[in-house]
N, C-alpha and C. Protein backbone atom coordinates (compact mmCIF):
# COMPACT_ATOMS: atom_id res chain seq x y z
N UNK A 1 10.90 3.62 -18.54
CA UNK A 1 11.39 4.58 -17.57
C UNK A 1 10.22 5.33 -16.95
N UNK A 2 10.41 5.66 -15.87
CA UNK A 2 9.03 6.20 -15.28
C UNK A 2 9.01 7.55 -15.33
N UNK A 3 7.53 7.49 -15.50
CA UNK A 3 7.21 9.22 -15.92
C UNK A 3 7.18 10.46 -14.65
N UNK A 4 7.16 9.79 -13.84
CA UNK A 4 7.05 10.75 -12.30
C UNK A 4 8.34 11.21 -11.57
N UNK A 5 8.11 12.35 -11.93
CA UNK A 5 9.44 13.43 -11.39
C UNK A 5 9.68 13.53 -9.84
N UNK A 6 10.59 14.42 -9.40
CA UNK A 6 10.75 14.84 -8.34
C UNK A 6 10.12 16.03 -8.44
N UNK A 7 9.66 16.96 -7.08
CA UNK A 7 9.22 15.98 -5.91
C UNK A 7 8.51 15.07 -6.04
N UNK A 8 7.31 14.64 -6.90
CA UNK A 8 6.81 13.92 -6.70
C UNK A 8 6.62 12.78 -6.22
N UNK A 9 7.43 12.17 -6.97
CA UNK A 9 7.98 10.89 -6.57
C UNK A 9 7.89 10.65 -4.81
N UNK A 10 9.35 11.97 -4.49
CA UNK A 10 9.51 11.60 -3.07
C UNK A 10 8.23 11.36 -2.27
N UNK A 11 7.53 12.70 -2.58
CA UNK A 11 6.47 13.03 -1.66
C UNK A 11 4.98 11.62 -1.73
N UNK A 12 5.43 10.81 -2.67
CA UNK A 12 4.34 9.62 -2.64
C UNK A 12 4.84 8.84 -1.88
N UNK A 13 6.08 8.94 -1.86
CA UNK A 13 6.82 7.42 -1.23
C UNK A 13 7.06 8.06 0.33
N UNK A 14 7.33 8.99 0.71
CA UNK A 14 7.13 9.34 1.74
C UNK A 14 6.00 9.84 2.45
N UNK A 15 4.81 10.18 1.69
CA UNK A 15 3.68 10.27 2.72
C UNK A 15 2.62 9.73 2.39
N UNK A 16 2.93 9.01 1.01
CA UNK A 16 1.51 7.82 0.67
C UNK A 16 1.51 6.34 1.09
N UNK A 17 3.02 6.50 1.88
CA UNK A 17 2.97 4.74 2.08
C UNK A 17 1.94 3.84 2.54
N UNK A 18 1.59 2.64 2.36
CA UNK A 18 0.23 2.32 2.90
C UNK A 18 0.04 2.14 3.92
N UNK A 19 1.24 1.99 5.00
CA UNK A 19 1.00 1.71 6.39
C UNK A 19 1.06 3.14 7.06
N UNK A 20 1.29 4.17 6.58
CA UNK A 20 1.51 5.38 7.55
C UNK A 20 0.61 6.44 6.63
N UNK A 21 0.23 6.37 5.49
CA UNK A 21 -0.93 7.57 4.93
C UNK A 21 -1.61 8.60 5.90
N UNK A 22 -1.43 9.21 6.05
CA UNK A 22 -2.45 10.24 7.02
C UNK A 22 -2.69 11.76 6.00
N UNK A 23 -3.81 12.06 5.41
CA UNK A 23 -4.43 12.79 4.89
C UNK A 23 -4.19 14.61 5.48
N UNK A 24 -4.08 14.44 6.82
CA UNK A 24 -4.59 15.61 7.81
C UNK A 24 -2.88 15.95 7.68
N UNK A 25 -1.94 14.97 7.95
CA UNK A 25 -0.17 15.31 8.33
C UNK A 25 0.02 16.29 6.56
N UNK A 26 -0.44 15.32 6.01
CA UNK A 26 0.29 15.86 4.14
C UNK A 26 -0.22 17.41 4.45
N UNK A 27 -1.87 17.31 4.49
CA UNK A 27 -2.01 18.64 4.15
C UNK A 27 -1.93 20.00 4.82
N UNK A 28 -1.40 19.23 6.15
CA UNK A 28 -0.87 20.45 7.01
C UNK A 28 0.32 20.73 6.88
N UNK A 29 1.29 19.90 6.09
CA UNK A 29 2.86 20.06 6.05
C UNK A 29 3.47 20.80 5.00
N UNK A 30 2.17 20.45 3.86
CA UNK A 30 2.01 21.75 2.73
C UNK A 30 1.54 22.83 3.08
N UNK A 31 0.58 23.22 3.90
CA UNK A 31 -0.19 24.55 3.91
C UNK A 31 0.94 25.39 4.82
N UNK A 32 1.99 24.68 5.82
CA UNK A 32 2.38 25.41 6.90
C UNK A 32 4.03 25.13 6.21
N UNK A 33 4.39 24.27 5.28
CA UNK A 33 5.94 24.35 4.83
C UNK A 33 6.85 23.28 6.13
N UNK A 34 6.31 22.86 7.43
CA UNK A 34 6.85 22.67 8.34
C UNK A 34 6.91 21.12 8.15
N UNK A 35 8.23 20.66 7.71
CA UNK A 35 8.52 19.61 7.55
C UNK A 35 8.41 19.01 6.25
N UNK A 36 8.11 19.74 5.05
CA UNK A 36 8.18 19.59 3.76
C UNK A 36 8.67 20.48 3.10
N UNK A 37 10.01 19.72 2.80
CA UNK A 37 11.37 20.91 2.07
C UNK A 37 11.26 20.43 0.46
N UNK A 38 10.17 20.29 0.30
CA UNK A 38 9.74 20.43 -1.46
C UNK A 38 9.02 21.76 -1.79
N UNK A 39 9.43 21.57 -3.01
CA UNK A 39 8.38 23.19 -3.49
C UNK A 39 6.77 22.41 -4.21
N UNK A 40 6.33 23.47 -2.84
CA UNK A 40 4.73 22.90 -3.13
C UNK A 40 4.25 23.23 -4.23
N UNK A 41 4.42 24.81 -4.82
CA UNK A 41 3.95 24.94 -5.82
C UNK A 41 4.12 23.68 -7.45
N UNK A 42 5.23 23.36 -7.38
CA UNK A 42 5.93 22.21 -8.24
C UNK A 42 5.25 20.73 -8.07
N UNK A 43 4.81 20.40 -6.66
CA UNK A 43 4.67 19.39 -6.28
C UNK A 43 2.96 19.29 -7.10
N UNK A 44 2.34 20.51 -6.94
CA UNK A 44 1.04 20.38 -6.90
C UNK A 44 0.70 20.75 -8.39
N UNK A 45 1.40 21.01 -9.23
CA UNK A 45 1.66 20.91 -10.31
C UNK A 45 2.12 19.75 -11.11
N UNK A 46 2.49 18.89 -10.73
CA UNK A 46 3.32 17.56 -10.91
C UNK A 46 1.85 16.62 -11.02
N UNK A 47 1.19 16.35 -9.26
CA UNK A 47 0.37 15.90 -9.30
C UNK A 47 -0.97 16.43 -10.23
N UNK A 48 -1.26 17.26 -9.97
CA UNK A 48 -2.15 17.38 -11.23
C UNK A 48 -1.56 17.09 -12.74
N UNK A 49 -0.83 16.82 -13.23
CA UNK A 49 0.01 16.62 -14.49
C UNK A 49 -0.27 15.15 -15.02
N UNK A 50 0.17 14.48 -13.41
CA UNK A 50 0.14 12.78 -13.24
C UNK A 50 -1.38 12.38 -13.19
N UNK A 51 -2.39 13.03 -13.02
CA UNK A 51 -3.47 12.58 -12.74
C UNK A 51 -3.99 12.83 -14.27
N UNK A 52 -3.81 14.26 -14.51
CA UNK A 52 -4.56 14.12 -15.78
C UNK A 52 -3.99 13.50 -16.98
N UNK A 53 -3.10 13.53 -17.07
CA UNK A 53 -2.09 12.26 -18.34
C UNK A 53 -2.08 11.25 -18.00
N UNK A 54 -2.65 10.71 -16.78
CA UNK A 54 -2.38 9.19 -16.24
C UNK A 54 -0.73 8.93 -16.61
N UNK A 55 -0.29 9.32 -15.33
CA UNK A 55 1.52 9.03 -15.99
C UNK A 55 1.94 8.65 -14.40
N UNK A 56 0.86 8.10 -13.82
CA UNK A 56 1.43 6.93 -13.13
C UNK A 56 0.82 5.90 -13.39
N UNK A 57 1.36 4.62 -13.38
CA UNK A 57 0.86 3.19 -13.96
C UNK A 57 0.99 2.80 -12.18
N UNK A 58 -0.23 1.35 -12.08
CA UNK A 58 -0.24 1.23 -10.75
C UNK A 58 0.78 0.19 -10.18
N UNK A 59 1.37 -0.46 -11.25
CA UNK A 59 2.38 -0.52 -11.02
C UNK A 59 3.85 0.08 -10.16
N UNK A 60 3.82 1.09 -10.49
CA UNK A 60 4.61 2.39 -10.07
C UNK A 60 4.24 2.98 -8.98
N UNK A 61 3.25 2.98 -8.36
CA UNK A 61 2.63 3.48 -7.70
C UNK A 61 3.05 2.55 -6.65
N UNK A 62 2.57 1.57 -6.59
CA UNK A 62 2.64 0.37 -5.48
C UNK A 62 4.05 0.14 -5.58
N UNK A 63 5.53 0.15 -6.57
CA UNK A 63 6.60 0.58 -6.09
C UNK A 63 7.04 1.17 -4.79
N UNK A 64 6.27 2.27 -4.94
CA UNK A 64 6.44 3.99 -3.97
C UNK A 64 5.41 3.40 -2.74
N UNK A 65 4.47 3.27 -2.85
CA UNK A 65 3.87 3.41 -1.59
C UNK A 65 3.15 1.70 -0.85
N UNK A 66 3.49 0.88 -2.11
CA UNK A 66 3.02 -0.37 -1.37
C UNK A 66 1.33 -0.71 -1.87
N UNK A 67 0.76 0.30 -2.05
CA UNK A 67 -0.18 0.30 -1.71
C UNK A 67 -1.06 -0.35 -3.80
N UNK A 68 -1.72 -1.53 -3.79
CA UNK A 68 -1.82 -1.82 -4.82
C UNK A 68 -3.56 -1.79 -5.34
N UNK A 69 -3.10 -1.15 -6.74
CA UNK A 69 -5.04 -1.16 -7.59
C UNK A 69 -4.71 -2.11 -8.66
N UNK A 70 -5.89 -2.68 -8.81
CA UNK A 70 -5.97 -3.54 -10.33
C UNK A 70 -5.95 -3.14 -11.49
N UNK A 71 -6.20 -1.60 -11.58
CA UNK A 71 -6.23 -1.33 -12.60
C UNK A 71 -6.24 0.41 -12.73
N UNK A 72 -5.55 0.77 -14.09
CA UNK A 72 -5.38 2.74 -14.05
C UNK A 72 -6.50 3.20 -13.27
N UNK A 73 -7.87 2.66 -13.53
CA UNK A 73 -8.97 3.59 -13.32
C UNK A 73 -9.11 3.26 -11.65
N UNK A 74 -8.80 2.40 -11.10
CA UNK A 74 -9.05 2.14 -9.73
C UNK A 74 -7.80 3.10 -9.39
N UNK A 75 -6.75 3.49 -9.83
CA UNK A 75 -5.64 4.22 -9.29
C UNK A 75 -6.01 5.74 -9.54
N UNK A 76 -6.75 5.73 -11.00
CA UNK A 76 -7.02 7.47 -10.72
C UNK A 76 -8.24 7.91 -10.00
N UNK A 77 -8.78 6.84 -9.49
CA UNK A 77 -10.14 7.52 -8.52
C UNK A 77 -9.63 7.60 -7.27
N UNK A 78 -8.15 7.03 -7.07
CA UNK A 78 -7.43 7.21 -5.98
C UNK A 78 -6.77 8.44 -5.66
N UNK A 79 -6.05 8.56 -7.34
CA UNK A 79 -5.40 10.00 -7.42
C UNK A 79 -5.99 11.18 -7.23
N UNK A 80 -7.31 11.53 -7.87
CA UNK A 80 -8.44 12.09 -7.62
C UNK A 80 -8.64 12.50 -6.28
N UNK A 81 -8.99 11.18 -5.62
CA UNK A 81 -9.39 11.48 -4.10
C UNK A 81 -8.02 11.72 -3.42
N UNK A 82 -7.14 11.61 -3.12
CA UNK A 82 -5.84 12.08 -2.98
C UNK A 82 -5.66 13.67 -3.29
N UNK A 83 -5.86 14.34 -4.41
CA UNK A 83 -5.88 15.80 -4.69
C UNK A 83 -7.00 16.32 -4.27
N UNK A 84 -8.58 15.60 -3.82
CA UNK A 84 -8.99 16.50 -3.30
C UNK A 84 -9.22 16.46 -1.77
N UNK A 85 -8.22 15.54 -0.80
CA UNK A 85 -7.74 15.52 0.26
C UNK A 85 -6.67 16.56 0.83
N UNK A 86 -5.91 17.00 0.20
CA UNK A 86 -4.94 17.62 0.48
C UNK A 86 -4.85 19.16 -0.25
N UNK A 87 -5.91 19.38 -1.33
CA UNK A 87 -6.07 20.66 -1.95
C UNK A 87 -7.09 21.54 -1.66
């Protein structure tokens, strides 16, 4: 069963997909609330949770967004760069 909650979840599959990712949309939609009806505080809590427990498998990941690594460590230098894109 997968370890990644809501929002989380949503918010990968809706703004990490691999064909539409845009770095600049996520982190303006968090800082301004406009068009992201998740609670950021939760969200950004989640993701840091998932990154440091590794409690997404890339498996799971490429579920949600398509987007595929070979391996955890190629996915958390992703996750990584992902939180410090948008934080």
């Amino acid at each position: 069963m997968s370890q990644i909650k809501e929002p989380l979840r949503t918010v990968l599959r809706k703004y990490c997909q691999v064909e539409c990712y845009d770095p600049q949309l996520l982190r303006e939609a968090i800082s301004t609330g406009q068009g992201f009806p998740y609670d950021t505080s939760l969200f950004k809590v989640q993701l840091r949770e998932a990154i440091d427990m590794r409690l997404i498998s890339p498996e799971e990941y490429e579920e949600l967004t398509e987007e595929d690594y070979d391996s955890q460590d190629d996915l958390q230098v992703w996750l990584e760069e992902l939180w410090s894109e948008i934080f």
